[in-house]
PDB file of N, CA and C in Angstrom:
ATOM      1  N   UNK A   1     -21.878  83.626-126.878  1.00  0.00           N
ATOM      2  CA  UNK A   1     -20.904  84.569-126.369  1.00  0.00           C
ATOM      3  C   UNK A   1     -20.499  84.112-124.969  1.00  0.00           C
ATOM      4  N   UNK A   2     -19.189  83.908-124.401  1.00  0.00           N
ATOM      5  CA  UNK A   2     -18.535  83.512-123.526  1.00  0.00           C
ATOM      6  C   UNK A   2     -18.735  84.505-122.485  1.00  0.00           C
ATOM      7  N   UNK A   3     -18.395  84.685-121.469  1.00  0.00           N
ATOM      8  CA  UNK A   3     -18.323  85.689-120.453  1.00  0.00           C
ATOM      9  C   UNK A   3     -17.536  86.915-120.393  1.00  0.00           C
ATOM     10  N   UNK A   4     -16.086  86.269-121.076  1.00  0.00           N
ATOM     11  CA  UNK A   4     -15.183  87.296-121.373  1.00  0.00           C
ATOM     12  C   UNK A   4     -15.495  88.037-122.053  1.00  0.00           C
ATOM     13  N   UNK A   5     -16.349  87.390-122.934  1.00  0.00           N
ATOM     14  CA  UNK A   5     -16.214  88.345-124.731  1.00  0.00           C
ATOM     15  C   UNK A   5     -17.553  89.178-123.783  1.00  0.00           C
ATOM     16  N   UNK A   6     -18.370  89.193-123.008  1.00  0.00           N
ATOM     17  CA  UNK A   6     -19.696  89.739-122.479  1.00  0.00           C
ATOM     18  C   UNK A   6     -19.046  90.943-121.813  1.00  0.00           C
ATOM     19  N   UNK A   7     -18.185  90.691-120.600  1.00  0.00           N
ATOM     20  CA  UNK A   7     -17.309  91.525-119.995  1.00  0.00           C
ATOM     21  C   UNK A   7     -16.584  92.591-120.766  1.00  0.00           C
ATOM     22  N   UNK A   8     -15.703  92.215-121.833  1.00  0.00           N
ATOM     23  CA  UNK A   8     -15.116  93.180-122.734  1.00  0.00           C
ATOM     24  C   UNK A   8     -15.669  94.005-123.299  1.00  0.00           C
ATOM     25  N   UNK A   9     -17.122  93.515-123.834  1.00  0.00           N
ATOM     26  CA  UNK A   9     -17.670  94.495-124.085  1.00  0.00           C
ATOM     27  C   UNK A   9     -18.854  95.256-123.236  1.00  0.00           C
ATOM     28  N   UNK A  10     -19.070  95.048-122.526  1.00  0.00           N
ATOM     29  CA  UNK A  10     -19.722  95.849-121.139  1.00  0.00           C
ATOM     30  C   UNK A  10     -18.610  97.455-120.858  1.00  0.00           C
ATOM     31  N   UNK A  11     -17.563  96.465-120.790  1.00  0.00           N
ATOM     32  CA  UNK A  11     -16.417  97.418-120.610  1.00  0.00           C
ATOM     33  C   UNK A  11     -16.466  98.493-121.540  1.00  0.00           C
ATOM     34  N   UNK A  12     -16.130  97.807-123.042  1.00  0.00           N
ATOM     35  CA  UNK A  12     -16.412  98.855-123.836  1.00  0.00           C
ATOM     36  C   UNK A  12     -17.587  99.958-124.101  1.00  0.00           C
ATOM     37  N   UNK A  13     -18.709  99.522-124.519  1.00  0.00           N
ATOM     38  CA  UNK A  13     -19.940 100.191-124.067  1.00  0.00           C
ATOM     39  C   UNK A  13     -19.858 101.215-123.389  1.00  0.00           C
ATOM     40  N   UNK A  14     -19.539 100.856-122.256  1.00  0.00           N
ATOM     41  CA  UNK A  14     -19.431 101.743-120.844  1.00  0.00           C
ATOM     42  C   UNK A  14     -18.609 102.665-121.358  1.00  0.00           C
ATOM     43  N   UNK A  15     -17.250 102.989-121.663  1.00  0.00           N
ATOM     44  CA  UNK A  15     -16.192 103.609-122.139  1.00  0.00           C
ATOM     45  C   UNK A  15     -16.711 104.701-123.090  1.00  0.00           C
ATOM     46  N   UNK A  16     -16.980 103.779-124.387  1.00  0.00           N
ATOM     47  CA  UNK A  16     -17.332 104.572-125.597  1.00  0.00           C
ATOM     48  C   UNK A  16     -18.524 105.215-125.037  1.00  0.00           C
ATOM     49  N   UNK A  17     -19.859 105.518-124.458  1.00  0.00           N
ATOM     50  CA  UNK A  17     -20.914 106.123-123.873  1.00  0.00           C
ATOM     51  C   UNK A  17     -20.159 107.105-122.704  1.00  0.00           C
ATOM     52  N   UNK A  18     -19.393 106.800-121.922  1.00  0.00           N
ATOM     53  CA  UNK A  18     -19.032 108.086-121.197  1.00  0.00           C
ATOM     54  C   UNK A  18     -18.218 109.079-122.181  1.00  0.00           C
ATOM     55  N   UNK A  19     -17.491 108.511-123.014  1.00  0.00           N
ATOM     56  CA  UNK A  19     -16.705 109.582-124.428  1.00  0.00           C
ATOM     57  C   UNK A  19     -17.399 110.210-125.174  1.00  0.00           C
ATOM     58  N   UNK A  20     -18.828 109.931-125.056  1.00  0.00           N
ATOM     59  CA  UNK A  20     -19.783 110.601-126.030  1.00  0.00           C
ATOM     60  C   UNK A  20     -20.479 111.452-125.339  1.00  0.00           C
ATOM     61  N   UNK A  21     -20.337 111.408-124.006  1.00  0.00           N
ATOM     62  CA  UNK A  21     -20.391 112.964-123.103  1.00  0.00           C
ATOM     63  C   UNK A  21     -21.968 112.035-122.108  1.00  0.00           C
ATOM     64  N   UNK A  22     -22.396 110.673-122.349  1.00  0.00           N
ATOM     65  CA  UNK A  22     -23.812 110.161-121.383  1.00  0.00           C
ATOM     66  C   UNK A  22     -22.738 110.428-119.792  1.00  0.00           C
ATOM     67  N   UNK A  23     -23.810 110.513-118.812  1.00  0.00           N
ATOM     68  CA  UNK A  23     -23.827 110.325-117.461  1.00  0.00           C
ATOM     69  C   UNK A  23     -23.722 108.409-117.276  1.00  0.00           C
ATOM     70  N   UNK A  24     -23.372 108.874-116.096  1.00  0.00           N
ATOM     71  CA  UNK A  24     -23.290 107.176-115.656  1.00  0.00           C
ATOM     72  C   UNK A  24     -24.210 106.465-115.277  1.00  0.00           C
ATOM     73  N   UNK A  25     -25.896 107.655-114.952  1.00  0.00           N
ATOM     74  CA  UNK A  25     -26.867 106.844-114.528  1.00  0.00           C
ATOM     75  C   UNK A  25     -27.355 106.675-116.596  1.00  0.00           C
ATOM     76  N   UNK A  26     -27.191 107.529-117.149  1.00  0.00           N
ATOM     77  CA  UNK A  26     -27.555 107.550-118.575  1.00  0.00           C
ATOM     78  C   UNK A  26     -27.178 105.490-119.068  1.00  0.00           C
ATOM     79  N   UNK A  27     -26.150 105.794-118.830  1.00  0.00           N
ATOM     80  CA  UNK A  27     -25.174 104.425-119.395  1.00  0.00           C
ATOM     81  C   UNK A  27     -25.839 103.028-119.086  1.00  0.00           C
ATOM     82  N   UNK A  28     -25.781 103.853-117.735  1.00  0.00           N
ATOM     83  CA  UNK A  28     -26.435 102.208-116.489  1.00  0.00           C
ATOM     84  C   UNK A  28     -27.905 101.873-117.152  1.00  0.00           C
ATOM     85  N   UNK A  29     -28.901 102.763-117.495  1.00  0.00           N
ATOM     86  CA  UNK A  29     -30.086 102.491-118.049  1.00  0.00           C
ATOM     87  C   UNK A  29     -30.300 101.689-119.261  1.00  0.00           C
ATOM     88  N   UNK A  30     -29.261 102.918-120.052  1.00  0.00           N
ATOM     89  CA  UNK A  30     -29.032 102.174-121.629  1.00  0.00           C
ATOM     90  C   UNK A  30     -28.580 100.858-121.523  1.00  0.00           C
ATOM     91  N   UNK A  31     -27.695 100.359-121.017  1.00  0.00           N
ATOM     92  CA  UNK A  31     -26.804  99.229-121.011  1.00  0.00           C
ATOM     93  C   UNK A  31     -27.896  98.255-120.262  1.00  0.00           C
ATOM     94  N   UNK A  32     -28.580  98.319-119.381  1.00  0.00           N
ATOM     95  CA  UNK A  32     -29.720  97.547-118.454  1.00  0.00           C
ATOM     96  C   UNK A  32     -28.715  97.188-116.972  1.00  0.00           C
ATOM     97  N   UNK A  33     -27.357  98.060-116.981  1.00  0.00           N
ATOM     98  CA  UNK A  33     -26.614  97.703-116.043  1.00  0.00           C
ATOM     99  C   UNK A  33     -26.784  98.297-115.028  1.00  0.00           C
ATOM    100  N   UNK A  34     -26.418  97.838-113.558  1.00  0.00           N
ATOM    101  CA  UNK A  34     -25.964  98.776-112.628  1.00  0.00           C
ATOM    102  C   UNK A  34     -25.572 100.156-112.135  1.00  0.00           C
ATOM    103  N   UNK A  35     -25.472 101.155-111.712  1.00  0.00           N
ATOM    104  CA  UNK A  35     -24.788 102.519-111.462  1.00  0.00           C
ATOM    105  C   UNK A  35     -23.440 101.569-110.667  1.00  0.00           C
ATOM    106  N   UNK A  36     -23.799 101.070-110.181  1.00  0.00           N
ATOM    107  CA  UNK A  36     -22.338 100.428-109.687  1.00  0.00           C
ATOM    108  C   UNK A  36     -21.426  99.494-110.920  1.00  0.00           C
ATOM    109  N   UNK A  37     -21.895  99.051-111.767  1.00  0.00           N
ATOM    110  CA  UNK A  37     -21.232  98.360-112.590  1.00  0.00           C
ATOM    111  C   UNK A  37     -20.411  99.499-113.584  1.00  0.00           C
ATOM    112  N   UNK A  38     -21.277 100.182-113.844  1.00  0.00           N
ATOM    113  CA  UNK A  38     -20.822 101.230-114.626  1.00  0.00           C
ATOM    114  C   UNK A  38     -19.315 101.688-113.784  1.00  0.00           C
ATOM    115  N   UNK A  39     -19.611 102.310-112.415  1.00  0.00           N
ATOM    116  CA  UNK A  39     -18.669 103.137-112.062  1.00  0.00           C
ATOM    117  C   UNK A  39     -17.346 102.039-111.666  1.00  0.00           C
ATOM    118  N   UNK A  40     -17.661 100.998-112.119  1.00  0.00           N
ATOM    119  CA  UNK A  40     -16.577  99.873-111.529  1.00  0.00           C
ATOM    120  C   UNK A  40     -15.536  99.621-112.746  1.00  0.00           C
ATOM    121  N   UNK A  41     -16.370  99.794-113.944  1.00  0.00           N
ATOM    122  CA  UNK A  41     -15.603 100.191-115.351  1.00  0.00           C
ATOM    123  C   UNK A  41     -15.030 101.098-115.894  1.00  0.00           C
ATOM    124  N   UNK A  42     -15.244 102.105-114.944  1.00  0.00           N
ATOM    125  CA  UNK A  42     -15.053 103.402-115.334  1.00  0.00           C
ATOM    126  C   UNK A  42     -13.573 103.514-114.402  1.00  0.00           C
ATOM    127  N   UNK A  43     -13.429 103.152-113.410  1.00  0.00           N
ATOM    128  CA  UNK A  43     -12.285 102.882-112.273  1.00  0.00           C
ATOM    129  C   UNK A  43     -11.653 101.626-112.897  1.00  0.00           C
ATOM    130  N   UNK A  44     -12.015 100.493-113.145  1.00  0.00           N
ATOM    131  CA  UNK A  44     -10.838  99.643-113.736  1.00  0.00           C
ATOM    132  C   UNK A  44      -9.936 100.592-115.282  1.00  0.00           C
ATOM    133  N   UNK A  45     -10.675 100.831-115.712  1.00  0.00           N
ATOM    134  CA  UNK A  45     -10.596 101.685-117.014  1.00  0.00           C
ATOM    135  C   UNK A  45      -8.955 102.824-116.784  1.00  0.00           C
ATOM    136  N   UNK A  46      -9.823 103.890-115.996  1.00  0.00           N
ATOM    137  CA  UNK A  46      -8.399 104.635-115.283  1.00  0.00           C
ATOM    138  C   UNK A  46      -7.417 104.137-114.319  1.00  0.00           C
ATOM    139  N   UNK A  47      -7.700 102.842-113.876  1.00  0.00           N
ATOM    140  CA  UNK A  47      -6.373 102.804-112.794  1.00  0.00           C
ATOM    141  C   UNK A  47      -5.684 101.708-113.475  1.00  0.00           C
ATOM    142  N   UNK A  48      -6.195 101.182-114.838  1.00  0.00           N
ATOM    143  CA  UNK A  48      -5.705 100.612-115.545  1.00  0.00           C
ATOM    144  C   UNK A  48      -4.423 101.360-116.606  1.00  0.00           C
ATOM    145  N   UNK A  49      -4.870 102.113-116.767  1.00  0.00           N
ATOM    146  CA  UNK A  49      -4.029 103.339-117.617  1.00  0.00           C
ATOM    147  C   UNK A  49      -3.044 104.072-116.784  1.00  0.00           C
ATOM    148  N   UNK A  50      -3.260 104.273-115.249  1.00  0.00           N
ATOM    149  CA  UNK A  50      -2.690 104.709-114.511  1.00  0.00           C
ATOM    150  C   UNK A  50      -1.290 104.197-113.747  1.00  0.00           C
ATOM    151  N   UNK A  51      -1.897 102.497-113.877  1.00  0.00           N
ATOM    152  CA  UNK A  51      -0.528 101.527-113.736  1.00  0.00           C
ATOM    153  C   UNK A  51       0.489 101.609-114.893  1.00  0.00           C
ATOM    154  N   UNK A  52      -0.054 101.124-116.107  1.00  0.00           N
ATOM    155  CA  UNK A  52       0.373 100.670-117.349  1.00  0.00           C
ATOM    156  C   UNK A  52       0.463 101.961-118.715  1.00  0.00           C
ATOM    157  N   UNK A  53      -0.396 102.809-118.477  1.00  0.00           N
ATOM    158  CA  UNK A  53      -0.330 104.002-119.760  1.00  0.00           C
ATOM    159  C   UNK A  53      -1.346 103.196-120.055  1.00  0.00           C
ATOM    160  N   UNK A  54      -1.976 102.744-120.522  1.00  0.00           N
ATOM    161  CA  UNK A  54      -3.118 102.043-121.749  1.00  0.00           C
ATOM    162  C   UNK A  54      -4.232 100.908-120.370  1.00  0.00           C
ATOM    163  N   UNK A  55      -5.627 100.954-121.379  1.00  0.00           N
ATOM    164  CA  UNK A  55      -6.439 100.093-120.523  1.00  0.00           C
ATOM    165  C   UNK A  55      -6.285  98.765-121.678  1.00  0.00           C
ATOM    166  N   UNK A  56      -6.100  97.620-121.430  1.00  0.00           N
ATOM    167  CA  UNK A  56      -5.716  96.339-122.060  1.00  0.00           C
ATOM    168  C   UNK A  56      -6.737  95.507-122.864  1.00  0.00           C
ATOM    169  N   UNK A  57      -8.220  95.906-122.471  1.00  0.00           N
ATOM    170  CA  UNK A  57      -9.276  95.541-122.748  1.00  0.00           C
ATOM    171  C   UNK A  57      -9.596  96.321-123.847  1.00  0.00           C
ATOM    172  N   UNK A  58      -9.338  97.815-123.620  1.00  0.00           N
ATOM    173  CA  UNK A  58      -9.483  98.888-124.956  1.00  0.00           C
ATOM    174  C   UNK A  58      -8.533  98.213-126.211  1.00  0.00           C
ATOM    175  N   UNK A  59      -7.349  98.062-125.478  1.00  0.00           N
ATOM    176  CA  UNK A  59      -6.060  97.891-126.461  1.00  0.00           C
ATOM    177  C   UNK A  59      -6.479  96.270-127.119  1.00  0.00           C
ATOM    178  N   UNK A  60      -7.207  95.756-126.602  1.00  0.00           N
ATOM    179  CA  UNK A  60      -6.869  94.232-126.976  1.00  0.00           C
ATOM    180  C   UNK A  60      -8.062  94.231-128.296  1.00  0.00           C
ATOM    181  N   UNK A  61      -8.788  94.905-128.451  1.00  0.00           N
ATOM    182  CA  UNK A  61      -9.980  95.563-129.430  1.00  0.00           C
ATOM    183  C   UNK A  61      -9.211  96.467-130.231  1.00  0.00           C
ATOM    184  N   UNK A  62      -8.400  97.448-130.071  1.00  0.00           N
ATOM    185  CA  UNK A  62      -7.860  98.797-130.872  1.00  0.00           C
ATOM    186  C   UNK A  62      -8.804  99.438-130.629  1.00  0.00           C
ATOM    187  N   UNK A  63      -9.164  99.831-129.443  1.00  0.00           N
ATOM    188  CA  UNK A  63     -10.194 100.576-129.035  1.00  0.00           C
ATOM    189  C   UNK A  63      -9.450 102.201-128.937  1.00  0.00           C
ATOM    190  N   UNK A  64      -9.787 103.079-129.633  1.00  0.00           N
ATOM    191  CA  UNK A  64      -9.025 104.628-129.363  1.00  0.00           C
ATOM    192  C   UNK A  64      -9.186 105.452-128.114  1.00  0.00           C
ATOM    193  N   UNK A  65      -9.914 105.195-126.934  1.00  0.00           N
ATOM    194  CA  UNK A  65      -9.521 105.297-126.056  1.00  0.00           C
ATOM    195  C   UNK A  65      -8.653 104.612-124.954  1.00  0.00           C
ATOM    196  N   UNK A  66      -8.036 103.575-125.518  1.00  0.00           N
ATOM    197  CA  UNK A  66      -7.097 102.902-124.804  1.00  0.00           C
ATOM    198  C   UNK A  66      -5.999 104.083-123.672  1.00  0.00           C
ATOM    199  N   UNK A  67      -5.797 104.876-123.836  1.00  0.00           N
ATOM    200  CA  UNK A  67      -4.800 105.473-122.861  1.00  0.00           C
ATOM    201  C   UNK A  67      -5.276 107.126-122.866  1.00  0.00           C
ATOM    202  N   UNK A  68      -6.769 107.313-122.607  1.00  0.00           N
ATOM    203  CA  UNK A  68      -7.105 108.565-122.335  1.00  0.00           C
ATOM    204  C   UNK A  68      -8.312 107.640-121.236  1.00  0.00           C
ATOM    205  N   UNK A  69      -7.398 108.608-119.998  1.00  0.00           N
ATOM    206  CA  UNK A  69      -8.726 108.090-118.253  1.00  0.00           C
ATOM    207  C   UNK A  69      -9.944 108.689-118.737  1.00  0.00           C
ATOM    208  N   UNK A  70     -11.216 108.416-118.337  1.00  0.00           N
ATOM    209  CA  UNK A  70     -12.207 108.958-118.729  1.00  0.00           C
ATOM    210  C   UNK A  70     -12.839 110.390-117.735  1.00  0.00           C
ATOM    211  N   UNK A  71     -11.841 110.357-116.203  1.00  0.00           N
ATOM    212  CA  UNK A  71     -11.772 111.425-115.494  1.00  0.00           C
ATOM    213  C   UNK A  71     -10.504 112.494-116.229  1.00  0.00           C
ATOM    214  N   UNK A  72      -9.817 112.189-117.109  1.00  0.00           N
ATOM    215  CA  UNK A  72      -9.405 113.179-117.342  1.00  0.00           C
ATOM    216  C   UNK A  72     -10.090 114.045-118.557  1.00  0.00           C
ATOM    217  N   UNK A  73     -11.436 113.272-119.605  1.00  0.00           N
ATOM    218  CA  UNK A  73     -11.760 113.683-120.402  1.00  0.00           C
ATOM    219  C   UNK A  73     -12.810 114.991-119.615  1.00  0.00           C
ATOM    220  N   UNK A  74     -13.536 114.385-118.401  1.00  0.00           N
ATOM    221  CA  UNK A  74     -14.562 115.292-117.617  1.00  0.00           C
ATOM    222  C   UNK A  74     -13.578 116.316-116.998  1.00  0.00           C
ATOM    223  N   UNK A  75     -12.490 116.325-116.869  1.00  0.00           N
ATOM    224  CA  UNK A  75     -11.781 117.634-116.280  1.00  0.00           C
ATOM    225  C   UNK A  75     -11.581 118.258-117.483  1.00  0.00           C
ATOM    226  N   UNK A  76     -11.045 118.292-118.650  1.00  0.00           N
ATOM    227  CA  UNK A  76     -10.926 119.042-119.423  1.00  0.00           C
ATOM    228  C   UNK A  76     -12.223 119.377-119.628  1.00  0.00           C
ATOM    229  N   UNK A  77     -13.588 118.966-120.067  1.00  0.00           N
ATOM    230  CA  UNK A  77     -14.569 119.581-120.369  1.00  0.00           C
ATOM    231  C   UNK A  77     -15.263 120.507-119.125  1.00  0.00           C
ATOM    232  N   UNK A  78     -14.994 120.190-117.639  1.00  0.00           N
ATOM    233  CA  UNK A  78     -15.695 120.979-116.931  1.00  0.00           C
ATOM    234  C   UNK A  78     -14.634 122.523-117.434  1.00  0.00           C
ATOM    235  N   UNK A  79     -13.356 122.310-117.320  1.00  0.00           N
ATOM    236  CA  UNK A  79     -12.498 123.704-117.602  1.00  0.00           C
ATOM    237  C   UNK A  79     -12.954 124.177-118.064  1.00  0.00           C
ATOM    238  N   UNK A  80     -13.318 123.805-119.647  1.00  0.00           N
ATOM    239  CA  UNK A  80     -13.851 124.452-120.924  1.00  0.00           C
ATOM    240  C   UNK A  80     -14.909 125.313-120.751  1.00  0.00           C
ATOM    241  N   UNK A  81     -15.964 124.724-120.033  1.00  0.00           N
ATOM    242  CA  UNK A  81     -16.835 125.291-119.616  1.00  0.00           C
ATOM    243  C   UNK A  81     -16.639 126.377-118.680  1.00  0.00           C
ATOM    244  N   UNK A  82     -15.579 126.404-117.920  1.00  0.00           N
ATOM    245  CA  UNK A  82     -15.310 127.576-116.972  1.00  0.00           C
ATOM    246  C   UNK A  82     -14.895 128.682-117.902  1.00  0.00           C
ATOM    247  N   UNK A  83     -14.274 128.325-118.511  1.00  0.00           N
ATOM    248  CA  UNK A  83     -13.710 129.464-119.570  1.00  0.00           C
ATOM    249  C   UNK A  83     -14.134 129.982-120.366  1.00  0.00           C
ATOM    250  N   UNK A  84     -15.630 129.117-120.816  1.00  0.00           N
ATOM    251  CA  UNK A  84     -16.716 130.099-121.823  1.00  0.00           C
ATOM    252  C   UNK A  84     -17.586 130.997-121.452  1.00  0.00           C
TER     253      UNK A  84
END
């Protein structure tokens, strides 16, 4: 496995585990990664979507979170929670 293909999916990982509702120290453990690596994926991720509509790394996989930020998935769920 090349670096890229290592990277892409770090990326992914990271992505799909914050969509499934883990914390970022959760992720960082599971993955054997960083708290900083994590949150560095998590920010390329949204300001990627934020330039362009879609993150390119999701899209280049058909990854289904390609153009949902992963701060906007935690704002809708903290709401939810306000409202129950």
């Amino acid at each position: 496995m090349d670096s890229a293909t290592s990277t892409v999916e770090c990326h992914l990982d990271t992505i799909n585990n914050c969509f499934e509702g883990s914390s970022m120290a959760k992720i960082a453990k599971k993955l054997d990664r960083s708290a900083a690596t994590v949150h560095a994926q998590i920010h390329s991720h949204d300001e990627s979507i934020e330039k362009t509509g879609y993150c390119a790394e999701c899209r280049r996989v058909k990854e289904t979170h390609e153009a949902t930020k992963v701060t906007d998935r935690q704002i809708v769920e903290k709401t939810a929670l306000q409202h129950s």
